[in-house]
C-alpha atoms as a PDB file:
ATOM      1  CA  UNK A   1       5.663-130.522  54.212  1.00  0.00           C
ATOM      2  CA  UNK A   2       3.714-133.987  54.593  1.00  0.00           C
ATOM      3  CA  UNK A   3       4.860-136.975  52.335  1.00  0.00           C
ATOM      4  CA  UNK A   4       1.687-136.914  50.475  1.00  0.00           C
ATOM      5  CA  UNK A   5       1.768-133.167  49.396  1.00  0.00           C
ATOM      6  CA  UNK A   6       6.182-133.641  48.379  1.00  0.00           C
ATOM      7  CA  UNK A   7       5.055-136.399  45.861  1.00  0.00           C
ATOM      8  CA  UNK A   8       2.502-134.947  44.252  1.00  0.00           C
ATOM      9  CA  UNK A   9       4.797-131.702  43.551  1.00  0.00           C
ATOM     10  CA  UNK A  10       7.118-134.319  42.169  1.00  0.00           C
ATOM     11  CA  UNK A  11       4.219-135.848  40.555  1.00  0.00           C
ATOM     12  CA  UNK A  12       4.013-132.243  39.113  1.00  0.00           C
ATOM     13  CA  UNK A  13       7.434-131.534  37.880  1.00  0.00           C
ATOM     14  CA  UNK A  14       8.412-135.149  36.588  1.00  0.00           C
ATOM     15  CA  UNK A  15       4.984-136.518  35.013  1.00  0.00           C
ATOM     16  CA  UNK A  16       2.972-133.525  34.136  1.00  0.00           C
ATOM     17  CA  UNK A  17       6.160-131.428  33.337  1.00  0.00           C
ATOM     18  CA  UNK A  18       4.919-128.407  35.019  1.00  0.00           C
ATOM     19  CA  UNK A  19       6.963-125.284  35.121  1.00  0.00           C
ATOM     20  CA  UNK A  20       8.735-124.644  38.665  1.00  0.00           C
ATOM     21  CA  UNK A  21       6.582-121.604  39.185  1.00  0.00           C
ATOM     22  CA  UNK A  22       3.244-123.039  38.671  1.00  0.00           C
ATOM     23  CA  UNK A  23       4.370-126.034  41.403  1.00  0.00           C
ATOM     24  CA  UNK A  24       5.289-123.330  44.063  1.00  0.00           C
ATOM     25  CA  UNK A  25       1.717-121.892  43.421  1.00  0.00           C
ATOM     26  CA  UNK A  26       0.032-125.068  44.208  1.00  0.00           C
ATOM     27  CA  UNK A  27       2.188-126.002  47.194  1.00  0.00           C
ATOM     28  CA  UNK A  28       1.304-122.453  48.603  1.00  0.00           C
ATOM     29  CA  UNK A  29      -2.682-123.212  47.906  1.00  0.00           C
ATOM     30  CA  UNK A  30      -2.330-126.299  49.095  1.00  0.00           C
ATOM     31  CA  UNK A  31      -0.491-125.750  52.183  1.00  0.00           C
ATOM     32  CA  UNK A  32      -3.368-122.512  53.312  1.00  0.00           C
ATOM     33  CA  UNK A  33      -5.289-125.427  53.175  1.00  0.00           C
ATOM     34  CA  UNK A  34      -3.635-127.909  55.975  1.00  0.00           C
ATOM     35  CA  UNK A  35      -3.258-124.449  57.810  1.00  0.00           C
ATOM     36  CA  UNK A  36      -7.051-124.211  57.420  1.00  0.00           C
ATOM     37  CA  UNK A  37      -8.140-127.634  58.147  1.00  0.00           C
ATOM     38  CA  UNK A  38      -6.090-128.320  61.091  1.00  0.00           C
ATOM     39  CA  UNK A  39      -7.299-124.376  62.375  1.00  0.00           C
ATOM     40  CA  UNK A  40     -10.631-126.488  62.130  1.00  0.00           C
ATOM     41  CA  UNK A  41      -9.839-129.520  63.480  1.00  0.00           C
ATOM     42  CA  UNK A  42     -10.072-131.292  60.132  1.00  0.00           C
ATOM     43  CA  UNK A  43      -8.356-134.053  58.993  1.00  0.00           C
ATOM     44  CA  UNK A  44      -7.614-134.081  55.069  1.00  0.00           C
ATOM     45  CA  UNK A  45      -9.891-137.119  54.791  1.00  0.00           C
ATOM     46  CA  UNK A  46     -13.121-135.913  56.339  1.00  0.00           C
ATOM     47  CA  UNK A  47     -13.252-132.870  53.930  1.00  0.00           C
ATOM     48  CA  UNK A  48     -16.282-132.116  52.310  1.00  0.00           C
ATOM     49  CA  UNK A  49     -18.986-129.562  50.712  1.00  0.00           C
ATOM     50  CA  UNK A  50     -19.393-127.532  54.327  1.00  0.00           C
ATOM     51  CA  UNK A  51     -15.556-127.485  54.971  1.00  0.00           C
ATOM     52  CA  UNK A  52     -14.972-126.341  51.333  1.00  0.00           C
ATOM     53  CA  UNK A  53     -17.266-123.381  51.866  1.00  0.00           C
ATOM     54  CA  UNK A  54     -15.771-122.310  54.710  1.00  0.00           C
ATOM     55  CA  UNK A  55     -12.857-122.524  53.502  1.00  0.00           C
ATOM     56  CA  UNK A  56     -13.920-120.021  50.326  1.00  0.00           C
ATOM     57  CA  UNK A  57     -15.434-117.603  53.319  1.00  0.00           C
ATOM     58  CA  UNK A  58     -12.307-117.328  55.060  1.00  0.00           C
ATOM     59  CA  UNK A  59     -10.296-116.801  52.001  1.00  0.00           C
ATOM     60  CA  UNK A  60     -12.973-114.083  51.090  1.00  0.00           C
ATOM     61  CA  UNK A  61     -12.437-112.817  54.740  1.00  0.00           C
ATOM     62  CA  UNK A  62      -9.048-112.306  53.966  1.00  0.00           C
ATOM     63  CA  UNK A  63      -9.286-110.219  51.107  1.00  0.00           C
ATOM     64  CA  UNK A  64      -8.945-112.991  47.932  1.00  0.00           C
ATOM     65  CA  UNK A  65     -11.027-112.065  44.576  1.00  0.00           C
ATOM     66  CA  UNK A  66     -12.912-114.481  43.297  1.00  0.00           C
ATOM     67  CA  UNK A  67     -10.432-114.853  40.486  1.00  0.00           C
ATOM     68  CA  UNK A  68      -7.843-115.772  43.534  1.00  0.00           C
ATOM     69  CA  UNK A  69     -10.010-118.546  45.023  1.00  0.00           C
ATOM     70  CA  UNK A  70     -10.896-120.013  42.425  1.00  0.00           C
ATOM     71  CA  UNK A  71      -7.609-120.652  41.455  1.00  0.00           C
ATOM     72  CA  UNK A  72      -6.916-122.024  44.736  1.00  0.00           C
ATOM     73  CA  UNK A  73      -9.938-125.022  44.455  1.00  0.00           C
ATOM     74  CA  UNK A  74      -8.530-126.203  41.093  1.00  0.00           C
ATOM     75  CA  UNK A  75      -5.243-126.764  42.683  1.00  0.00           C
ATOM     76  CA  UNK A  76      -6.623-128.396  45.444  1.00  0.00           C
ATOM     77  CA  UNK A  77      -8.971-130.416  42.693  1.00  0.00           C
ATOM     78  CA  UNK A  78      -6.013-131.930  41.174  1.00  0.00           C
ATOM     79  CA  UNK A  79      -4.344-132.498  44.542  1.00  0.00           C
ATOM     80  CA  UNK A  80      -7.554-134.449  45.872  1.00  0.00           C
ATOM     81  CA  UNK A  81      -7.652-136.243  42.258  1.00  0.00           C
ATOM     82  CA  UNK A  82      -3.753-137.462  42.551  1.00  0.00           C
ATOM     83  CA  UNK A  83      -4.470-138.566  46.185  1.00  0.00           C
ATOM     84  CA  UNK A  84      -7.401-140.933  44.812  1.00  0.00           C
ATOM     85  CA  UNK A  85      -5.432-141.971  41.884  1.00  0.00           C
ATOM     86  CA  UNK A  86      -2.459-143.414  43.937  1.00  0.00           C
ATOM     87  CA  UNK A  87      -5.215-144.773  46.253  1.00  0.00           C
ATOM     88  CA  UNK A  88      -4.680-142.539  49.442  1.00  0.00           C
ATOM     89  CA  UNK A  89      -8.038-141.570  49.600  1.00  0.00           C
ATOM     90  CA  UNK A  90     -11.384-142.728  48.377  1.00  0.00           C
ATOM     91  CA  UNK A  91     -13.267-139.973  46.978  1.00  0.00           C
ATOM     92  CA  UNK A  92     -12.257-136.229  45.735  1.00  0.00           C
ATOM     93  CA  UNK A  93     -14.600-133.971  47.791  1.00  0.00           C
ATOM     94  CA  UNK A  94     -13.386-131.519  45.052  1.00  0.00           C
ATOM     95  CA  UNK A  95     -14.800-132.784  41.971  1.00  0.00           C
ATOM     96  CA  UNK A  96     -18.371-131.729  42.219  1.00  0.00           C
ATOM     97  CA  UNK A  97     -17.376-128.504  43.660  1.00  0.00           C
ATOM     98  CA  UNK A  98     -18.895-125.551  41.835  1.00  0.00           C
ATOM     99  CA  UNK A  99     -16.383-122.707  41.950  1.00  0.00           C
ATOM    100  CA  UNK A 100     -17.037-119.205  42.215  1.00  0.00           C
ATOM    101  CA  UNK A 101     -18.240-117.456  39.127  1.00  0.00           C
ATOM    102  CA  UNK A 102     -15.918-114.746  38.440  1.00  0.00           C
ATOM    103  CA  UNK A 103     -18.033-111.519  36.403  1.00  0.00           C
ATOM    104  CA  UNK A 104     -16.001-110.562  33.589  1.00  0.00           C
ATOM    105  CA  UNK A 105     -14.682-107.186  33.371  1.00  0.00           C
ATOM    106  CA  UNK A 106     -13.815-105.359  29.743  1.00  0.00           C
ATOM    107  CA  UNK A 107     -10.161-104.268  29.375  1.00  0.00           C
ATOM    108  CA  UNK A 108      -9.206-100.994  29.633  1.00  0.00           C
ATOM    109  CA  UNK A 109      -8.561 -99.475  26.247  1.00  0.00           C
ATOM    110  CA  UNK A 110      -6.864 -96.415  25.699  1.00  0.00           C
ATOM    111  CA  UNK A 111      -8.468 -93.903  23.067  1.00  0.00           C
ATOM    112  CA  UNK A 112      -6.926 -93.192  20.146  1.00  0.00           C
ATOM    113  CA  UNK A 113      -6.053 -89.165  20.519  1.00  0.00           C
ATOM    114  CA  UNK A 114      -4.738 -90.613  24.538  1.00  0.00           C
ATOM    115  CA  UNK A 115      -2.194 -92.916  22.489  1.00  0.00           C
ATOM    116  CA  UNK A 116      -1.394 -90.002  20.659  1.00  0.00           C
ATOM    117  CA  UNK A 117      -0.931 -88.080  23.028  1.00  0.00           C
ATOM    118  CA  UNK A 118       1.493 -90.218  24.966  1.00  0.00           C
ATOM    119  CA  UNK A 119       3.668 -90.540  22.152  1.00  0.00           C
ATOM    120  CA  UNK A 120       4.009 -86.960  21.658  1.00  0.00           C
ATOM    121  CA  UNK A 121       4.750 -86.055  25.113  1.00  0.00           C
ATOM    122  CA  UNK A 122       7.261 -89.386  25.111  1.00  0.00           C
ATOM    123  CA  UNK A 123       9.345 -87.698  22.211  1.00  0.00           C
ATOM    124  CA  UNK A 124       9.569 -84.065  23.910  1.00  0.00           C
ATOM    125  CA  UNK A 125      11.871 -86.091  26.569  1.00  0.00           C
ATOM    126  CA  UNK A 126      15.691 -85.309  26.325  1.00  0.00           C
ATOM    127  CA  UNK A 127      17.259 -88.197  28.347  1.00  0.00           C
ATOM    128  CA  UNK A 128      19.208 -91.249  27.013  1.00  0.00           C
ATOM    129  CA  UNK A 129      16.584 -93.314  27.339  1.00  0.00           C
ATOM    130  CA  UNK A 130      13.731 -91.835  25.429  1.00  0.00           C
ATOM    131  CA  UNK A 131      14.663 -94.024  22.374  1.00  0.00           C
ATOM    132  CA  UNK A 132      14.027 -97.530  24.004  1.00  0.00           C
ATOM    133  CA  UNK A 133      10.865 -96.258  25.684  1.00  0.00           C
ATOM    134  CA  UNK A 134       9.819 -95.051  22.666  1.00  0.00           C
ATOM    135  CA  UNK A 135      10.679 -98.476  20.823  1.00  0.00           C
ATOM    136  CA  UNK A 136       8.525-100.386  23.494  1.00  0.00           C
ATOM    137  CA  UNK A 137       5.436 -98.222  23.655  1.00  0.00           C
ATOM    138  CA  UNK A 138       5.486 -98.426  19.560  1.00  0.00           C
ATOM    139  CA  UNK A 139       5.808-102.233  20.141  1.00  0.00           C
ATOM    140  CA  UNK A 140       3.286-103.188  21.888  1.00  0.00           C
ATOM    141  CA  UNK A 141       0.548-100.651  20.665  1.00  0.00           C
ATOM    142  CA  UNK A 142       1.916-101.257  16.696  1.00  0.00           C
ATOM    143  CA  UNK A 143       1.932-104.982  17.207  1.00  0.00           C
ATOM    144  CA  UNK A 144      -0.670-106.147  20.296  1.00  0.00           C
ATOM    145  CA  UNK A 145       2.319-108.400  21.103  1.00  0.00           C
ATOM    146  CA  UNK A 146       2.335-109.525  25.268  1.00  0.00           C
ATOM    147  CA  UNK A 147       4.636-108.519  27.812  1.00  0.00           C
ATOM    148  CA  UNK A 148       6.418-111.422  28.290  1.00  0.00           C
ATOM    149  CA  UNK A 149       6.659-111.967  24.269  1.00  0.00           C
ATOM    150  CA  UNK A 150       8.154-108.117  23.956  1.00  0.00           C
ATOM    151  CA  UNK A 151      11.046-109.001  26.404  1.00  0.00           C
ATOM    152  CA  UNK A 152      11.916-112.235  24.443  1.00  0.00           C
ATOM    153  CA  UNK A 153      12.253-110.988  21.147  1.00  0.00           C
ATOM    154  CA  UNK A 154      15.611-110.840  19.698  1.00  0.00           C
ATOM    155  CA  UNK A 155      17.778-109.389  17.519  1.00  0.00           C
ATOM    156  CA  UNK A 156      17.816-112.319  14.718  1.00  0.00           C
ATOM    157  CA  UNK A 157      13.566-111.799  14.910  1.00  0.00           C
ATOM    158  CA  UNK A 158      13.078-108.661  13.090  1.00  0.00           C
ATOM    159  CA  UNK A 159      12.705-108.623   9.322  1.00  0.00           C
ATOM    160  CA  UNK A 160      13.219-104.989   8.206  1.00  0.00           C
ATOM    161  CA  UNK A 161      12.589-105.758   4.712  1.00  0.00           C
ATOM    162  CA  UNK A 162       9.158-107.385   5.079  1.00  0.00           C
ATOM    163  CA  UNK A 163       8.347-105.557   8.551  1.00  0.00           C
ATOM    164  CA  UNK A 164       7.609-108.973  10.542  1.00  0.00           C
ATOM    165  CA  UNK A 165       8.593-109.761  13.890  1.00  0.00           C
ATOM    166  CA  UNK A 166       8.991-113.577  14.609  1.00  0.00           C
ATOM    167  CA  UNK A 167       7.091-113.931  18.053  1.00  0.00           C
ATOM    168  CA  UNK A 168       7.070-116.861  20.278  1.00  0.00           C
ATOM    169  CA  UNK A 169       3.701-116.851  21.705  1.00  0.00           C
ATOM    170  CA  UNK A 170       2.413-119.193  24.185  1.00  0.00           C
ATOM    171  CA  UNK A 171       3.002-123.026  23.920  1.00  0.00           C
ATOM    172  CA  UNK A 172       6.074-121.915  22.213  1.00  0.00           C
ATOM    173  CA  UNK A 173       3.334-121.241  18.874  1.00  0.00           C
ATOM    174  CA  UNK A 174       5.352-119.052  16.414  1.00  0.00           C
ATOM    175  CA  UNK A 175       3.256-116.425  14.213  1.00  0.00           C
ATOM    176  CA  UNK A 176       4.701-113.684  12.691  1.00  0.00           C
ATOM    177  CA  UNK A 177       3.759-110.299  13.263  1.00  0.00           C
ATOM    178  CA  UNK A 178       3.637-107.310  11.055  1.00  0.00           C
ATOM    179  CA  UNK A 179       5.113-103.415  12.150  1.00  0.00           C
ATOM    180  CA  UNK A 180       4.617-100.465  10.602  1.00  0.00           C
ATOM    181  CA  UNK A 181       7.695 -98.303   8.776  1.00  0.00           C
ATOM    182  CA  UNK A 182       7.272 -95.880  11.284  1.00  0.00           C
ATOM    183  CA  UNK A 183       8.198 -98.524  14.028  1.00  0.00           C
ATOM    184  CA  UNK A 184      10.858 -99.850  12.227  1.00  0.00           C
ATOM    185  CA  UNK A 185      12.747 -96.219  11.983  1.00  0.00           C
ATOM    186  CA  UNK A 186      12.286 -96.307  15.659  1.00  0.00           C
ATOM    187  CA  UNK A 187      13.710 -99.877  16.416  1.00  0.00           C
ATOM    188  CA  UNK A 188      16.660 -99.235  14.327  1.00  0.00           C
ATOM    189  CA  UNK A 189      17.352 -95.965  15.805  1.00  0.00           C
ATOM    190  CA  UNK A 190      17.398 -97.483  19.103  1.00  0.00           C
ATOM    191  CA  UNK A 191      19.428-100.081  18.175  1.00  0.00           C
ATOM    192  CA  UNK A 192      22.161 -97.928  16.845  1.00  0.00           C
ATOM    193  CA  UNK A 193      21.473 -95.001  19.186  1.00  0.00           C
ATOM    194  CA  UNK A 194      20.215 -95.816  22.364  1.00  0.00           C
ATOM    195  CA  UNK A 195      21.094 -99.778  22.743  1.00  0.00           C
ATOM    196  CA  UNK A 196      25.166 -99.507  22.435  1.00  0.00           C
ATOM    197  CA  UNK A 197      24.837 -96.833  26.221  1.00  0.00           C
ATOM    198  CA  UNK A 198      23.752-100.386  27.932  1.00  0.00           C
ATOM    199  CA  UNK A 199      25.804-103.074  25.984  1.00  0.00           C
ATOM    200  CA  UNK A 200      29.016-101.505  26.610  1.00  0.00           C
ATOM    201  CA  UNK A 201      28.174-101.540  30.336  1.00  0.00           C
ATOM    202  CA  UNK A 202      28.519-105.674  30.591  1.00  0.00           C
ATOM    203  CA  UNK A 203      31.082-107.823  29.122  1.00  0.00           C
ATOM    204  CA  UNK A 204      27.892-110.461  28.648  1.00  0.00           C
ATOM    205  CA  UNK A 205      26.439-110.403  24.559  1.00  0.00           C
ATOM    206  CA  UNK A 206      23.175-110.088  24.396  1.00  0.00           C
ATOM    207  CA  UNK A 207      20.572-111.385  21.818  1.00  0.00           C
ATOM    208  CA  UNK A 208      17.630-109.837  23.122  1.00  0.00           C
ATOM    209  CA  UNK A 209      16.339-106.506  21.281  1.00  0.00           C
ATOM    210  CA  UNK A 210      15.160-104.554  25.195  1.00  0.00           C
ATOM    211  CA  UNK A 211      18.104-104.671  27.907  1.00  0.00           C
ATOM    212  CA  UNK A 212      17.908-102.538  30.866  1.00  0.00           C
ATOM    213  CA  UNK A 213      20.114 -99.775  32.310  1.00  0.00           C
ATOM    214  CA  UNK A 214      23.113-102.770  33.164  1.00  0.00           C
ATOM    215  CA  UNK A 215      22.930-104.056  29.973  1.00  0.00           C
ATOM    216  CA  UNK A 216      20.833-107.008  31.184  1.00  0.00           C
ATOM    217  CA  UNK A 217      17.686-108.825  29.274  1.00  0.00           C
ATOM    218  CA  UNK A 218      14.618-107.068  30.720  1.00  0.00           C
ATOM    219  CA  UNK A 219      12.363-108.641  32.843  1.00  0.00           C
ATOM    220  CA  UNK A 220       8.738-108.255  33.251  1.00  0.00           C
ATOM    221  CA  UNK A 221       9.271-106.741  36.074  1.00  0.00           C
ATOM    222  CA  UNK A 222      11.458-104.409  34.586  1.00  0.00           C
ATOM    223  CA  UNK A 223       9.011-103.565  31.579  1.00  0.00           C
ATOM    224  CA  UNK A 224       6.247-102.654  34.232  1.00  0.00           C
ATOM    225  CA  UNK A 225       8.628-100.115  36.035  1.00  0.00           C
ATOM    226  CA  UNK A 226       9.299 -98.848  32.602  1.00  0.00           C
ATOM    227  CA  UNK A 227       5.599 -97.941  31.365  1.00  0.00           C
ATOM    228  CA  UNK A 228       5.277 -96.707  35.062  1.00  0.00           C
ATOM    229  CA  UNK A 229       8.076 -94.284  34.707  1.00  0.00           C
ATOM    230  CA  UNK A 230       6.990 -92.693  31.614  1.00  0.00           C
ATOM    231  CA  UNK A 231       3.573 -92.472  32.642  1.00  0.00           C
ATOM    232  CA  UNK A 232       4.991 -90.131  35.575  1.00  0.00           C
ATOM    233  CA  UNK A 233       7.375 -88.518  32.847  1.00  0.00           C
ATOM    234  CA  UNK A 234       5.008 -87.573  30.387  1.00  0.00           C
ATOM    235  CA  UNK A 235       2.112 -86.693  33.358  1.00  0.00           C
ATOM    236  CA  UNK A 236      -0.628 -88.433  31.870  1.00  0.00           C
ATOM    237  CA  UNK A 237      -1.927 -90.960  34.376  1.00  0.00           C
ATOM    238  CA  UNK A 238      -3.425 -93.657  31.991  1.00  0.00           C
ATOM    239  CA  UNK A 239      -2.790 -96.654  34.221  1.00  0.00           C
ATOM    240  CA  UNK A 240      -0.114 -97.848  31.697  1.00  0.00           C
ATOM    241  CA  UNK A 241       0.741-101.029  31.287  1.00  0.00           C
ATOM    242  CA  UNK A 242       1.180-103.608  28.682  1.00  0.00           C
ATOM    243  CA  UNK A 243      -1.870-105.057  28.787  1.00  0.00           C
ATOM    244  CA  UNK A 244      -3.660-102.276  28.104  1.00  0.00           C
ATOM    245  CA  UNK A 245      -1.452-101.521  25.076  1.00  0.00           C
ATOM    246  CA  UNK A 246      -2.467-104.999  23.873  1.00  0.00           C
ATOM    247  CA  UNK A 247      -5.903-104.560  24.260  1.00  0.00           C
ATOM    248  CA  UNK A 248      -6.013-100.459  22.452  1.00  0.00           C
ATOM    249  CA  UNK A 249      -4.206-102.286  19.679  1.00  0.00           C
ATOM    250  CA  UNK A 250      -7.105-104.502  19.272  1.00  0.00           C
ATOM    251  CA  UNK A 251      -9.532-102.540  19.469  1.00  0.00           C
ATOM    252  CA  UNK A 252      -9.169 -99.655  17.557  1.00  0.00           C
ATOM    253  CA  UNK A 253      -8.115-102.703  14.672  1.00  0.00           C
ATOM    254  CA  UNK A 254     -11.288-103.891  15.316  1.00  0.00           C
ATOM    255  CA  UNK A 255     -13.355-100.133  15.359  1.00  0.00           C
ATOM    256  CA  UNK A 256     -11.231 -99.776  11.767  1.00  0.00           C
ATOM    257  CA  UNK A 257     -12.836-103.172  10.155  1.00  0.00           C
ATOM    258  CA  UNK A 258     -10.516-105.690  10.722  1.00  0.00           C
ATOM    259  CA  UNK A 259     -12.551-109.204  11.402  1.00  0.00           C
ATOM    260  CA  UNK A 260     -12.119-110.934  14.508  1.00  0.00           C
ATOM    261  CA  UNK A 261     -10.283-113.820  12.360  1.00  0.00           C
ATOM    262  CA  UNK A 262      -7.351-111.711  11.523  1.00  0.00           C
ATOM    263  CA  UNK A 263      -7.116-110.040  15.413  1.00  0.00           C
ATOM    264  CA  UNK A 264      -6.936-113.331  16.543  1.00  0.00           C
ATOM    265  CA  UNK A 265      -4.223-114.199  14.611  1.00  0.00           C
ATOM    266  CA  UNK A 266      -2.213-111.026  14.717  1.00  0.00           C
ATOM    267  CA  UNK A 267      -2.976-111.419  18.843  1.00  0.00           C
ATOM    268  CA  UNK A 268      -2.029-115.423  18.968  1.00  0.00           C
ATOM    269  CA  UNK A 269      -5.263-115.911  20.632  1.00  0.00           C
ATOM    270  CA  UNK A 270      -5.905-120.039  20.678  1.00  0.00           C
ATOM    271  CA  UNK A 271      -9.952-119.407  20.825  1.00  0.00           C
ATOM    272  CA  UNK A 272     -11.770-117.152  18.594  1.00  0.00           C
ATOM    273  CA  UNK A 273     -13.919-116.392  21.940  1.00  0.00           C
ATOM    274  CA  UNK A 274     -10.654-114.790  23.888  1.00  0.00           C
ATOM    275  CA  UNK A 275     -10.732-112.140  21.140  1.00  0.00           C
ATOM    276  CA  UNK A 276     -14.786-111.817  21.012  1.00  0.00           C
ATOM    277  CA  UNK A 277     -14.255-109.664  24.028  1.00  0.00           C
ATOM    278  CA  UNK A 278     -13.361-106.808  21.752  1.00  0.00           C
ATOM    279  CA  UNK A 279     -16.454-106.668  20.152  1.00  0.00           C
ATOM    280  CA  UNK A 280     -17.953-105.659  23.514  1.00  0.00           C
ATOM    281  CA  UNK A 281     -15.591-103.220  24.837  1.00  0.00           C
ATOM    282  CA  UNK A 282     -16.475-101.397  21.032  1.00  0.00           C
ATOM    283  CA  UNK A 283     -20.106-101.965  21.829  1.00  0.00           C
ATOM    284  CA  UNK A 284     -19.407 -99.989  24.954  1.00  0.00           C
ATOM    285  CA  UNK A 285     -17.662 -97.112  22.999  1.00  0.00           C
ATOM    286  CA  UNK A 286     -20.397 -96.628  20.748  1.00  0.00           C
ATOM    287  CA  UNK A 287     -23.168 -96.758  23.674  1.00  0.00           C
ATOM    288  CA  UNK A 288     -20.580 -94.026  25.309  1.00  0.00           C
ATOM    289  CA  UNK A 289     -20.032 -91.614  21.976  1.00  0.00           C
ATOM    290  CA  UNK A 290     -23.902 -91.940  21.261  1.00  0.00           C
ATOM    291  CA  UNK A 291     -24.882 -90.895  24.824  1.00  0.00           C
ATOM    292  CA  UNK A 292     -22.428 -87.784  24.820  1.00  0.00           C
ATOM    293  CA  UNK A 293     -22.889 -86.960  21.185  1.00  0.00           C
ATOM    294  CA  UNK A 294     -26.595 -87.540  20.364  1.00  0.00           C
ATOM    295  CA  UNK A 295     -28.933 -84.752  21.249  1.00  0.00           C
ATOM    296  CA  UNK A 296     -31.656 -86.704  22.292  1.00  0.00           C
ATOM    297  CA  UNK A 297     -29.048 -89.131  24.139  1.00  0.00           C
ATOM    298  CA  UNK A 298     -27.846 -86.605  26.077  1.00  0.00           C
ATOM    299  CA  UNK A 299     -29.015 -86.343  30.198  1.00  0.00           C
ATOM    300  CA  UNK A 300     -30.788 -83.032  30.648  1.00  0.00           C
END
């Protein structure tokens, strides 16, 4: 690693007080980069528009989405912009850039008798750990909460009495979400059921509401293997994951009446537009029921 590149990661972590991960991210962007230029025979100061797009067609080459190089120019845009500030170089051939326009794609949403049906077939299961599946699929369809907000909640967070769950969103933004009773009988059975088979297998106590099989706080990671071992339990292959739990939850709120005002709030969505995207993916179910349903719709 070159002097310039090691203080702008400190540059990074002690002025901008980024979080360790999102600094290993842009070293690895910014290091393809040197591998690329010098691959080229291009120094770091002779970089411009041409080498930039070549750069973008080898990445594409090499299997990147959009989504992925795109990602890649804005950390090399605030690379080039720290170099210029501190006076190492005299222009940022990365300001004037146009990255590549990634297309949107809808979420996938779940429909409501599929949700159904994956609760059922959760419940037939016998095993020990039923209960806490149960709790988490309940979770995030019943609340729309995120993955990584699910596996932080704690004990201390639930309210039984007014069925709100204290959430702490992103940029550490409390809200407070609501449950239904329904979820609540299943929380509470799983904390005096199914939650005591993990704590008593680690001397360590635990806030945190989800713990895996060592008694352990889960981890996202953990939460994905989860919803991908109940898919294969139950045998419905629904591409489950949390995300798509998150998104159901907010649109069959929205296909009920709720106003986007109150799903953005219940989501912890900053912008009103993040949570316009429902309105299309129920556009899109209506265009699909009318073209099965209506007559005159229908392909002959």
């Amino acid at each position: 690693m070159n002097k310039q590149l090691r203080d702008f990661l400190n540059y990074l972590l002690n002025e901008r007080k980024y979080s360790v991960r999102t600094i290993e991210s842009y070293q690895n962007d910014i290091e393809i980069f040197y591998s690329f230029l010098l691959q080229e025979d291009v120094k770091s100061d002779d970089v411009d528009g041409v080498v930039i797009r070549n750069f973008i067609s080898m990445l594409r080459d090499r299997g990147n989405t959009v989504r992925s190089c795109k990602r890649r120019i804005v950390a090399l845009n605030q690379y080039y912009k720290y170099l210029v500030k501190t006076d190492q170089l005299a222009s940022n051939p990365f300001e004037f850039y146009t990255s590549p326009r990634i297309e949107k794609k809808l979420p996938e949403v779940l429909y409501q008798d599929q949700i159904e049906k994956l609760f059922i077939e959760n419940r037939k299961r016998t095993d020990e750990l039923m209960l806490r599946d149960e709790a988490i699929l309940e979770l995030l369809y019943y609340t729309g909460v995120r993955a990584s907000e699910l596996i932080n909640i704690k004990l201390t967070d639930i309210n039984y009495r007014a069925r709100f769950i204290r959430i702490l969103g992103k940029g550490n933004k409390e809200r407070l979400v609501p449950f239904t009773k329904e979820c609540g009988e299943t929380i509470d059975r799983y904390i005096k059921e199914c939650r005591p088979l993990f704590t008593k297998k680690t001397s360590q106590i635990s806030m945190f509401l989800f713990l895996n099989a060592q008694g352990k706080p889960l981890s996202l990671r953990g939460l994905e293997y989860i919803l991908d071992s109940i898919e294969k339990r139950v045998g419905e292959e629904l591409h489950l994951h949390p995300h798509v739990l998150r998104h159901s939850f907010a649109t069959h709120l929205l296909e009920r009446g709720a106003n986007l005002r109150e799903i953005q709030e219940l989501l912890g969505h900053e912008s009103l537009n993040t949570t316009q995207i429902y309105t299309h993916v129920s556009e899109e179910e209506m265009k699909f029921t009318y073209e099965n349903s209506f007559p005159r719709a229908k392909k002959k």
